[in-house]
C-alpha atoms as a PDB file:
ATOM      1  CA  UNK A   1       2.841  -8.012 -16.305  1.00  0.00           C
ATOM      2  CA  UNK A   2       1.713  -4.214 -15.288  1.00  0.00           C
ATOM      3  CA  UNK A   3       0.941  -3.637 -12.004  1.00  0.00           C
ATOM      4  CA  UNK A   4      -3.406  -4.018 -12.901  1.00  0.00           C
ATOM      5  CA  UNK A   5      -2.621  -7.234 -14.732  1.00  0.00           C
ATOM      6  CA  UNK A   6      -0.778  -9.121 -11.417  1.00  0.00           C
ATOM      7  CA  UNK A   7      -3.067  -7.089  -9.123  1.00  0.00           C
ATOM      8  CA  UNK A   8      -6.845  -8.419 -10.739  1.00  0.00           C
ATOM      9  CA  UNK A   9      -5.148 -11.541 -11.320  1.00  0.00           C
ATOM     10  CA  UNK A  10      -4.317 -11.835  -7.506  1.00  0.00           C
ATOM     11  CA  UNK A  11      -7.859 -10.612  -6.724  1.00  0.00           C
ATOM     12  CA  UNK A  12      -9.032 -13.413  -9.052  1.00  0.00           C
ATOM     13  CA  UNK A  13      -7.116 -15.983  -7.866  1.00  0.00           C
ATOM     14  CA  UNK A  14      -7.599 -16.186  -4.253  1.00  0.00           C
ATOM     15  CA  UNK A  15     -10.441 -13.606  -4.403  1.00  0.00           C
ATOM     16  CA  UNK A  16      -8.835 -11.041  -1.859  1.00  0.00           C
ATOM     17  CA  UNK A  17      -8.323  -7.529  -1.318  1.00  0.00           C
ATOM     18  CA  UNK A  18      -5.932  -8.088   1.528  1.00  0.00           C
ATOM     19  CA  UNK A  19      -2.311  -6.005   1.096  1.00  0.00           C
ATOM     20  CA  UNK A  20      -0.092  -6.769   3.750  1.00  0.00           C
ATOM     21  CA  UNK A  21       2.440  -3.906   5.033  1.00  0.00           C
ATOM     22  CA  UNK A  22       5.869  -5.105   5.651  1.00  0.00           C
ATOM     23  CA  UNK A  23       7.209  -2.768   8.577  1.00  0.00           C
ATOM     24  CA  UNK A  24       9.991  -4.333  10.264  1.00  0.00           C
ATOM     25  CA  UNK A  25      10.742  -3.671  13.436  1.00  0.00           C
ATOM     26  CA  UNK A  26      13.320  -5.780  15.214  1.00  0.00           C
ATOM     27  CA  UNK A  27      12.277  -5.544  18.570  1.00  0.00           C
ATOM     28  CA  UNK A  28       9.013  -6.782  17.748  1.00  0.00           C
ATOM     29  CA  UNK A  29      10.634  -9.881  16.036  1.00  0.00           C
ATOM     30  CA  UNK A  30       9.422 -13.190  17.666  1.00  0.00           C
ATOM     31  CA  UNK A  31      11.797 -14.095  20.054  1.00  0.00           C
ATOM     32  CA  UNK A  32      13.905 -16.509  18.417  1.00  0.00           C
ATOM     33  CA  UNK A  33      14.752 -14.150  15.605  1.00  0.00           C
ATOM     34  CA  UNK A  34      18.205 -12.012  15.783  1.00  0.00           C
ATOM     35  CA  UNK A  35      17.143  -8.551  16.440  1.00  0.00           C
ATOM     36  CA  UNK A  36      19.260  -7.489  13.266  1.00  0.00           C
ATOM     37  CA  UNK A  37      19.218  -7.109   9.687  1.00  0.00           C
ATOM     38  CA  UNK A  38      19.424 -10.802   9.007  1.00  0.00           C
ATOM     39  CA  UNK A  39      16.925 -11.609  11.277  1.00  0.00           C
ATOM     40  CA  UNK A  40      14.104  -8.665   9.848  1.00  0.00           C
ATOM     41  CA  UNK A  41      15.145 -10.509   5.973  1.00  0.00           C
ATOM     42  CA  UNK A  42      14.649 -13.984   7.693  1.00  0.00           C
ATOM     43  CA  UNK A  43      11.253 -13.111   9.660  1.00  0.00           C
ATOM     44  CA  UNK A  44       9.601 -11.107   6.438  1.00  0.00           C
ATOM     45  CA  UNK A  45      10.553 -14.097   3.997  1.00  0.00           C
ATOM     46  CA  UNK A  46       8.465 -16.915   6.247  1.00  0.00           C
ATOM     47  CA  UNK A  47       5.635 -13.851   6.542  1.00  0.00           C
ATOM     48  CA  UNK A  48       5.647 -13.868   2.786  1.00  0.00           C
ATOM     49  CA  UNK A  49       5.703 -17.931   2.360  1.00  0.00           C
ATOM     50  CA  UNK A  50       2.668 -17.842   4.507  1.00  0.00           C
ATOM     51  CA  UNK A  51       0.601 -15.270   2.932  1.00  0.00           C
ATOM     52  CA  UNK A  52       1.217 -14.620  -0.417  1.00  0.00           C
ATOM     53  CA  UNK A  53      -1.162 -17.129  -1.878  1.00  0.00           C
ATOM     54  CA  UNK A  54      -3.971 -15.099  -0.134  1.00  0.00           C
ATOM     55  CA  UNK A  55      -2.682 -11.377  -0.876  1.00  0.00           C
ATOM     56  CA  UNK A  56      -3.166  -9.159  -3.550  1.00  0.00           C
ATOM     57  CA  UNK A  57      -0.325  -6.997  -3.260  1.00  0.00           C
ATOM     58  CA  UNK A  58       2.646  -6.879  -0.608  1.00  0.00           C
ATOM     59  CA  UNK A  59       3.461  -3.266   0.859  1.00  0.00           C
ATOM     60  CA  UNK A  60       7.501  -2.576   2.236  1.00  0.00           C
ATOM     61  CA  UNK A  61       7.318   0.446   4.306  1.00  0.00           C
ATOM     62  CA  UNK A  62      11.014   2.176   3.522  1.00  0.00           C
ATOM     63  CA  UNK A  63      11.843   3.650   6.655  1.00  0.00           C
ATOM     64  CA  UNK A  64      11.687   0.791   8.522  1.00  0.00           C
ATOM     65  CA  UNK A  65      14.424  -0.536   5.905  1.00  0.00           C
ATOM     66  CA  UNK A  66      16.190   2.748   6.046  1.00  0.00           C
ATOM     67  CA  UNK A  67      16.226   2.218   9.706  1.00  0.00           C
ATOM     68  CA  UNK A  68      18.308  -0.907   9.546  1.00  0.00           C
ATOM     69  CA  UNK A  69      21.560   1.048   7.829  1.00  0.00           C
ATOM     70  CA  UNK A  70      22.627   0.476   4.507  1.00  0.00           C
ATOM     71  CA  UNK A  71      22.192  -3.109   5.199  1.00  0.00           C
ATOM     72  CA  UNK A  72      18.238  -2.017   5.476  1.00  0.00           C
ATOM     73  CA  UNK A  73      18.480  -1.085   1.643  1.00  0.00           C
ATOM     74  CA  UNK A  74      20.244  -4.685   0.579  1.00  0.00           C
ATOM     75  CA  UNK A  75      17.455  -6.332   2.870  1.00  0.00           C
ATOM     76  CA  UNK A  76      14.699  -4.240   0.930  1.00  0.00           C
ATOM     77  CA  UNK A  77      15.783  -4.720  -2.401  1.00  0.00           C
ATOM     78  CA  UNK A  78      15.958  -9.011  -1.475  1.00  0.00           C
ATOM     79  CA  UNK A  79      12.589  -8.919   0.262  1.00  0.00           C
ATOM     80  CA  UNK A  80      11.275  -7.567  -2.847  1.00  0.00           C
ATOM     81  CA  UNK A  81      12.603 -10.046  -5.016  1.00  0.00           C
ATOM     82  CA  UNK A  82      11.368 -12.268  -2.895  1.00  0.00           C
ATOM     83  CA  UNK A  83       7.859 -11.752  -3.152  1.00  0.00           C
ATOM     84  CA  UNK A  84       6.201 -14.145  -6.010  1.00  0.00           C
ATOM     85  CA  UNK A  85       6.689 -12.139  -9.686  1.00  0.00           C
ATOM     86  CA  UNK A  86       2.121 -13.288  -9.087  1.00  0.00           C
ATOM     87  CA  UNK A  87       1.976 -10.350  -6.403  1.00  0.00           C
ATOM     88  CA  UNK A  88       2.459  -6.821  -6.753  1.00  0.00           C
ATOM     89  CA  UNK A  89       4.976  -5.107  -4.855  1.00  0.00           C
ATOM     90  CA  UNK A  90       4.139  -1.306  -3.859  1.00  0.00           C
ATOM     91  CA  UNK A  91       7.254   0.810  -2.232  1.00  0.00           C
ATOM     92  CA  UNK A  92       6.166   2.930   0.316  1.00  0.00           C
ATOM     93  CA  UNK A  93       7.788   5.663   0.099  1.00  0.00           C
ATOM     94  CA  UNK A  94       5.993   8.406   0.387  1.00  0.00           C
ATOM     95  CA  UNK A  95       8.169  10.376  -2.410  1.00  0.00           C
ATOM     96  CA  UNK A  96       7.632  14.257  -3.065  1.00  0.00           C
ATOM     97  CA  UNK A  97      10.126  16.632  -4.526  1.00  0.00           C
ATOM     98  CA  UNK A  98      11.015  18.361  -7.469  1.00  0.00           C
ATOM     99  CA  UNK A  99      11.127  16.874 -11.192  1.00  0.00           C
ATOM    100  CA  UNK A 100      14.439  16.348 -11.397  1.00  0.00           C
ATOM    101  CA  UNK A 101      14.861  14.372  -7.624  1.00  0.00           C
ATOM    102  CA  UNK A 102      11.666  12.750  -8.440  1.00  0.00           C
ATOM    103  CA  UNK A 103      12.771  10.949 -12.224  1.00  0.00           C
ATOM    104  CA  UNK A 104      15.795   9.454  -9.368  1.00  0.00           C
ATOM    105  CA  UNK A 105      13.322   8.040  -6.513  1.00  0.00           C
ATOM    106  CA  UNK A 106      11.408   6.593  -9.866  1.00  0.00           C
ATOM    107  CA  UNK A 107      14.618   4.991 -11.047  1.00  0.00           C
ATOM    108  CA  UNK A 108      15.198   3.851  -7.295  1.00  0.00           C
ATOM    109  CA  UNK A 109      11.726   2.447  -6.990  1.00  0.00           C
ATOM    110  CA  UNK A 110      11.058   0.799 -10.345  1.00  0.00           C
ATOM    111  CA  UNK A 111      14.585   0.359 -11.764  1.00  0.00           C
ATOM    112  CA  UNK A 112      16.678  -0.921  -9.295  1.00  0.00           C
ATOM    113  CA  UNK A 113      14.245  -2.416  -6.673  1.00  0.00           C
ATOM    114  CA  UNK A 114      11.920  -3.278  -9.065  1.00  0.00           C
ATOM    115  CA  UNK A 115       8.544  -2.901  -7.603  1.00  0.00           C
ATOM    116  CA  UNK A 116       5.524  -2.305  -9.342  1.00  0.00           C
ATOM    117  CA  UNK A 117       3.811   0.721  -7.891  1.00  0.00           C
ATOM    118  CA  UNK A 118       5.027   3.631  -5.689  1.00  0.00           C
ATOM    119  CA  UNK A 119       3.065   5.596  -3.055  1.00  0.00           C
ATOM    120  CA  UNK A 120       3.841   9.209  -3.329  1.00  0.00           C
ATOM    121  CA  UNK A 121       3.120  12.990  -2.233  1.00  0.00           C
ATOM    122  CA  UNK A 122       1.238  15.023  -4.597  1.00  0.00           C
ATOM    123  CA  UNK A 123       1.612  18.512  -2.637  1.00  0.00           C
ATOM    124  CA  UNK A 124       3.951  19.913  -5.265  1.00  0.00           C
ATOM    125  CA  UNK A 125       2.217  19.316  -8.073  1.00  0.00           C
ATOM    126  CA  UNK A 126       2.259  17.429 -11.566  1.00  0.00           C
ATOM    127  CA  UNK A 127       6.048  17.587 -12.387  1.00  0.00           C
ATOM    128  CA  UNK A 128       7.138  15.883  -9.059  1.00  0.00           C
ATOM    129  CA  UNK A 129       4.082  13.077 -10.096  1.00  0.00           C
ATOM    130  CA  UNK A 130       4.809  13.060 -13.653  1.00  0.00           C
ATOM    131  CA  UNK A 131       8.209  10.624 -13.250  1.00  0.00           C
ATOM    132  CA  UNK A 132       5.988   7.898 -11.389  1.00  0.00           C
ATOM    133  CA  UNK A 133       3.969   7.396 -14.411  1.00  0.00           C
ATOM    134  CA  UNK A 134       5.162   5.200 -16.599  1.00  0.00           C
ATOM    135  CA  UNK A 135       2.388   4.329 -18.889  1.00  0.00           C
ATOM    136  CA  UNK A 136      -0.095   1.227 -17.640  1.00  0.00           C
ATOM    137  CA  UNK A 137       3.106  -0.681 -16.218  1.00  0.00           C
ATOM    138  CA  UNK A 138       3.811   0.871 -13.156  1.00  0.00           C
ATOM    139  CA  UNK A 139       1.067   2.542 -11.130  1.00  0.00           C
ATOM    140  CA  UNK A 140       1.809   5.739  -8.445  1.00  0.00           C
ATOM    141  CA  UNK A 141      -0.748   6.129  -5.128  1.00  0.00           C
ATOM    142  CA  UNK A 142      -1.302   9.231  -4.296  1.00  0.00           C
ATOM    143  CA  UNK A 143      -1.789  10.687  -0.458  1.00  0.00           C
ATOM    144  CA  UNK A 144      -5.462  11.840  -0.757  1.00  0.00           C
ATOM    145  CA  UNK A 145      -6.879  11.413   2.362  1.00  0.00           C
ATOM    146  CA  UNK A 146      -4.795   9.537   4.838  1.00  0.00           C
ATOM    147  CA  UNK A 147      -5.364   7.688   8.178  1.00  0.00           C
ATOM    148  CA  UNK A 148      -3.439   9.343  10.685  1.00  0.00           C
ATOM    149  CA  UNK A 149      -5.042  12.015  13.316  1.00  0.00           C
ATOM    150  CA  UNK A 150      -2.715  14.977  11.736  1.00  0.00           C
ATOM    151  CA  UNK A 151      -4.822  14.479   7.910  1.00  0.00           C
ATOM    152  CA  UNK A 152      -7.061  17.378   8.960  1.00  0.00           C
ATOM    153  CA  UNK A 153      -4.670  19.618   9.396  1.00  0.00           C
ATOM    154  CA  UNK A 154      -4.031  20.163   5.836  1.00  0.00           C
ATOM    155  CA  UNK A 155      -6.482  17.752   3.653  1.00  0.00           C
ATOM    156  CA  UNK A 156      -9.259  19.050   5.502  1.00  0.00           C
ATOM    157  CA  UNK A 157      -8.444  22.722   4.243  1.00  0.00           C
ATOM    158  CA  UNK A 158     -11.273  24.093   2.172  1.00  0.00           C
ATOM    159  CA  UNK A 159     -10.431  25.700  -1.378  1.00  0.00           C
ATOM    160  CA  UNK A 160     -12.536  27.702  -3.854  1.00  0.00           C
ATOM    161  CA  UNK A 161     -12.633  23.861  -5.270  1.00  0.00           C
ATOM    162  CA  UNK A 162     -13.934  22.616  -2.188  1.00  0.00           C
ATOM    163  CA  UNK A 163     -11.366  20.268   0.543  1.00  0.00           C
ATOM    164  CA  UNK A 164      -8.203  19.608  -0.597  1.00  0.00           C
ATOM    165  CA  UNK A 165      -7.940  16.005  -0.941  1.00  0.00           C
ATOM    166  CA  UNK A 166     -11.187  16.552  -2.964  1.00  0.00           C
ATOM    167  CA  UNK A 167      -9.157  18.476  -5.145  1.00  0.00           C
ATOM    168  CA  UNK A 168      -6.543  15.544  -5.107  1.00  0.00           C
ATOM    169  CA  UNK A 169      -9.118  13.083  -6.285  1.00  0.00           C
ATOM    170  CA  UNK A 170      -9.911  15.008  -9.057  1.00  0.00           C
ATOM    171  CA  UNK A 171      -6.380  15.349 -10.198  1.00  0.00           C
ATOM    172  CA  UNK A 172      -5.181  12.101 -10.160  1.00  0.00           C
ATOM    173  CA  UNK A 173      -8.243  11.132 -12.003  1.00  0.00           C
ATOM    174  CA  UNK A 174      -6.736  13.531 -14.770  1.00  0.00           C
ATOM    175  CA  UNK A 175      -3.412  12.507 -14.279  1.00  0.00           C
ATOM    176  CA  UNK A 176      -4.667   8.779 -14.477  1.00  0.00           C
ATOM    177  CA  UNK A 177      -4.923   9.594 -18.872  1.00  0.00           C
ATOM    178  CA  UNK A 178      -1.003  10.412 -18.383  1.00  0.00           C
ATOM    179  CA  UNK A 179       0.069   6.012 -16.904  1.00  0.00           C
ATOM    180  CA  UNK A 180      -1.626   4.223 -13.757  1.00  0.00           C
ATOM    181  CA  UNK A 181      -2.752   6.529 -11.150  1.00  0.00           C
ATOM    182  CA  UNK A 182      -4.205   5.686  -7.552  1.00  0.00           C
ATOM    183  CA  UNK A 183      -5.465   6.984  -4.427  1.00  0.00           C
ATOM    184  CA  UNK A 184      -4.226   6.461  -0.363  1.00  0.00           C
ATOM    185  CA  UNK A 185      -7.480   6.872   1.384  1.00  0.00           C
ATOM    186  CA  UNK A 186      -7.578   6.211   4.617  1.00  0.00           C
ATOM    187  CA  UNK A 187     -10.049   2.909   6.464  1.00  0.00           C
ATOM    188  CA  UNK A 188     -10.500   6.095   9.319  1.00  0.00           C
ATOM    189  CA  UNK A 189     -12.521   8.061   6.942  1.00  0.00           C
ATOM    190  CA  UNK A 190     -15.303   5.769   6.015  1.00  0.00           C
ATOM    191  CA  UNK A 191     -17.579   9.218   5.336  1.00  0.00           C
ATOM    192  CA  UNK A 192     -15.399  10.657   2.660  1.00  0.00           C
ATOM    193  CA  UNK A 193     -14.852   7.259   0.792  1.00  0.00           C
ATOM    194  CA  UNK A 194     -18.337   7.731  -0.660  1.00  0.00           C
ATOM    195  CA  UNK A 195     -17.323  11.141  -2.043  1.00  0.00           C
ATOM    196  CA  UNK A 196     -13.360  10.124  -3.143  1.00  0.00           C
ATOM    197  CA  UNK A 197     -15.213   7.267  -5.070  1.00  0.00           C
ATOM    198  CA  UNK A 198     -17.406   9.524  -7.031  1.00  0.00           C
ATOM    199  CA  UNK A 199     -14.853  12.238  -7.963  1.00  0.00           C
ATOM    200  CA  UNK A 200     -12.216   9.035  -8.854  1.00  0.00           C
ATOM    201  CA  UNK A 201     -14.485   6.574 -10.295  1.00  0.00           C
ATOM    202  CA  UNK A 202     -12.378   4.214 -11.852  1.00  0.00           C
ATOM    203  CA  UNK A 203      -8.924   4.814  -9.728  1.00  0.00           C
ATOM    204  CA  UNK A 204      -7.579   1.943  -7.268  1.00  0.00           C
ATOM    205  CA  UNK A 205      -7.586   2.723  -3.683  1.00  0.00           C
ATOM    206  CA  UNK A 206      -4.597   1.828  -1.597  1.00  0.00           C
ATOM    207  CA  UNK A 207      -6.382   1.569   1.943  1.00  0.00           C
ATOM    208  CA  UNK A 208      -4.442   1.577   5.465  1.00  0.00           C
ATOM    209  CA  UNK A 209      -6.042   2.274   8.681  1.00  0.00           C
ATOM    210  CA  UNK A 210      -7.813  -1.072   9.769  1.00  0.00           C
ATOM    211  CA  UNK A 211      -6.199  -3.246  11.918  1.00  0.00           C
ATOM    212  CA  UNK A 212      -4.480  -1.724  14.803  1.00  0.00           C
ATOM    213  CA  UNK A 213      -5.703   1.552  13.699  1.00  0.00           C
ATOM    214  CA  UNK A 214      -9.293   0.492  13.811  1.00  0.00           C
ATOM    215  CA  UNK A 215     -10.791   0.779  10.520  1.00  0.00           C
ATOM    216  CA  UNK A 216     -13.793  -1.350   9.818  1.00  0.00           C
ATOM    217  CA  UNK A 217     -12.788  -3.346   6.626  1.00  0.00           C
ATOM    218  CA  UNK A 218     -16.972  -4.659   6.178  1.00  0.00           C
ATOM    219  CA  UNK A 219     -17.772  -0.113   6.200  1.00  0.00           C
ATOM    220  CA  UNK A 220     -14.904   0.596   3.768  1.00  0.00           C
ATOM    221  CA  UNK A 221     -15.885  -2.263   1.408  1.00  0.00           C
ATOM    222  CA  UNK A 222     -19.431  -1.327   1.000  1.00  0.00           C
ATOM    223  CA  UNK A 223     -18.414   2.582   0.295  1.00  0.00           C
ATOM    224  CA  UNK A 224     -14.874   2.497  -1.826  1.00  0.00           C
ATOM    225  CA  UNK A 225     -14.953  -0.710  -4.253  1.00  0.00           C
ATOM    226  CA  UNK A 226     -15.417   0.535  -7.926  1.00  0.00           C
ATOM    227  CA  UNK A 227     -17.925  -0.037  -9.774  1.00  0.00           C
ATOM    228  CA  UNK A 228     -15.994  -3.286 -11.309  1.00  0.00           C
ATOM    229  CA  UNK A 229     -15.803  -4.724  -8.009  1.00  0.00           C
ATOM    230  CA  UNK A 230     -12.046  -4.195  -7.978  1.00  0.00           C
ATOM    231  CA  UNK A 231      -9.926  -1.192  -7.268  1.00  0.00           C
ATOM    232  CA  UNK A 232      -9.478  -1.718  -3.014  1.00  0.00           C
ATOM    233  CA  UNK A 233      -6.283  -3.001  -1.474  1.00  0.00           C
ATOM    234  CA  UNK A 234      -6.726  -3.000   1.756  1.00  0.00           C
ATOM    235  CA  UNK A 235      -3.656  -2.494   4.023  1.00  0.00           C
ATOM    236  CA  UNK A 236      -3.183  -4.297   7.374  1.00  0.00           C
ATOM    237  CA  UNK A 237       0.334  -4.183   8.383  1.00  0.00           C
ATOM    238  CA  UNK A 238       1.036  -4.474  12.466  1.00  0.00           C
ATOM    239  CA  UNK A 239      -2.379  -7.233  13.007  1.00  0.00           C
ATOM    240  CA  UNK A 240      -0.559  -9.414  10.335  1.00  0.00           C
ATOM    241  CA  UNK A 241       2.742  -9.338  11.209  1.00  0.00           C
ATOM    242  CA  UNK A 242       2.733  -9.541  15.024  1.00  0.00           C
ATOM    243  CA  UNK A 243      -0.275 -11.457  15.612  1.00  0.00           C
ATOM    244  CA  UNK A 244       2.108 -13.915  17.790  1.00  0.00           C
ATOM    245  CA  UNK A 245       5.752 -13.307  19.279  1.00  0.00           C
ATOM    246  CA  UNK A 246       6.023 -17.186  19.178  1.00  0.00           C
ATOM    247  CA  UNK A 247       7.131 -19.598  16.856  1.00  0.00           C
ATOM    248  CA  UNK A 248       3.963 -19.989  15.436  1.00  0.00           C
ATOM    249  CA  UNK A 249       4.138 -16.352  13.891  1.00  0.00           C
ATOM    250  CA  UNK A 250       4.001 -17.747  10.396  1.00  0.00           C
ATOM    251  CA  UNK A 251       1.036 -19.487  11.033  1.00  0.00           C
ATOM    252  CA  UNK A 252      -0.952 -16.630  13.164  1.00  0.00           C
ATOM    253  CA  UNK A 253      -0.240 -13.888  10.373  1.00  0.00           C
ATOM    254  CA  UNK A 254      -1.843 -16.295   8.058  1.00  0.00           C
ATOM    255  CA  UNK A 255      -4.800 -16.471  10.025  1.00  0.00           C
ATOM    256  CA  UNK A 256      -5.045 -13.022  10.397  1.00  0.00           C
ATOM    257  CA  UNK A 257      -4.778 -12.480   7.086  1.00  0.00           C
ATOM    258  CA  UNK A 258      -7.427 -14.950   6.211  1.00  0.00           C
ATOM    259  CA  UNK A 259     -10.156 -13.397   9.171  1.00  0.00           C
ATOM    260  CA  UNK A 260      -9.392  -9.901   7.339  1.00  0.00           C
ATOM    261  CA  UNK A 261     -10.344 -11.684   3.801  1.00  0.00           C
ATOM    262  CA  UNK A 262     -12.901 -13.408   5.065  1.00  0.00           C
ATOM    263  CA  UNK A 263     -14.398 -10.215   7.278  1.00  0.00           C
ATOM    264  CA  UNK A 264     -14.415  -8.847   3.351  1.00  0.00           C
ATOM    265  CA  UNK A 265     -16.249 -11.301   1.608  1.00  0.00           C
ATOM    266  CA  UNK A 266     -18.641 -11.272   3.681  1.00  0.00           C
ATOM    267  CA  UNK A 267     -19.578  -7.688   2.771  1.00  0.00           C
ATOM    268  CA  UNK A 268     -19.078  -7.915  -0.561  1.00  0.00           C
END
């Protein structure tokens, strides 16, 4: 399956727009976890058993893996397999270089880890995108307008095409005729999501920034969903995951998981 087909069919099933970030940190690991490689593989496995049925895609954050040693990238590349062939597994990588070092972080993403869609820098332009588009079956997000404080910095910066992630938008939705093309839009921006929407009609947006980072999910529902009523993921990564230090962690990020999906049906 491409990544559309298991995404709407995860949407479908359990009718959710939830993605849930897997960023490990050890020493957040409920307490009776090892604070070690095998632990991190052990904690994000009993996440994933909890949640999946209720998620439409599953989000590993790479540095936290790379963090871990190159025992991080075995852990990675099993957590990944480990996620239900239903759900969609995007890399988050963040990947931006030159043609050549891009085709290798595509092999590395879709080849030997497998996952289904990539987030990736667009700042240099269409040959370091070009290698994450594979047709229909893999699908590449592109930063547009992201959550932290620092985005203004330089996607604020106005060109004789108006702000650049504005001018980001409108070149992934070209790009998008090339393979599967999407957007990382951030839940802190709810007054550009109108705009982003209208320059990428028909584009999926990969959404962090609720959660601990205070994004209201009902505001970003009612201005970035697509005209289909599909095309949001949105990302909650530290709410999920930590929601209890206890033994009962499997059981709270469910919950959490299901108040965020619930907080979003009600909108839509």
């Amino acid at each position: 399956m491409t990544f559309e087909q298991k995404y709407r069919a995860a949407v479908k099933r359990s009718d959710t727009r939830v993605c849930i970030g897997l960023d490990p940190d050890p020493l957040k690991l409920p307490t009776h976890f090892e604070k070690n490689v095998s632990g991190v593989t052990a904690f994000l496995k009993e996440v994933i058993d909890a949640t999946h049925d209720l998620a439409c895609a599953f989000k590993p954050n790479f540095a936290f893996f790379g963090a871990l040693g190159a025992d991080g990238f075995t852990a990675l590349a099993e957590v990944i397999d480990y996620v239900p062939d239903t759900v969609p597994v995007i890399l988050d990588f963040k990947a931006g270089d030159i043609g050549n070092t891009a085709e290798k972080y595509a092999e590395m993403a879709y080849d030997v880890l497998r996952a289904d869609a990539v987030t990736a820098n667009p700042y240099m332009g269409w040959d370091a995108v070009e290698p994450f588009l594979r047709g229909q079956d893999k699908c590449v997000f592109l930063l547009c307008l992201t959550s932290n404080p620092g985005s203004q910095d330089l996607q604020r910066v106005i060109t004789e095409n108006g702000p650049l992630f504005e001018v980001v938008a409108l070149e992934a939705a070209k790009w998008a005729e090339r393979g599967s093309c999407g957007l990382v839009v951030g839940a802190t921006h709810p007054e550009d999501l109108p705009r982003v929407r209208e320059l990428a009609p028909d584009l999926p947006f990969l959404i962090p920034g609720v959660g601990s980072q205070g994004g209201d999910p009902s505001v970003i529902v009612e201005q970035a969903s697509s005209s289909d009523g599909f095309g949001t993921l949105i990302n909650a990564s530290r709410s999920i995951l930590y929601a209890s230090s206890g033994e009962n962690f499997a059981s709270k990020a469910r919950q959490a998981e299901e108040g965020l999906r619930k907080s979003i049906q009600g909108v839509r």
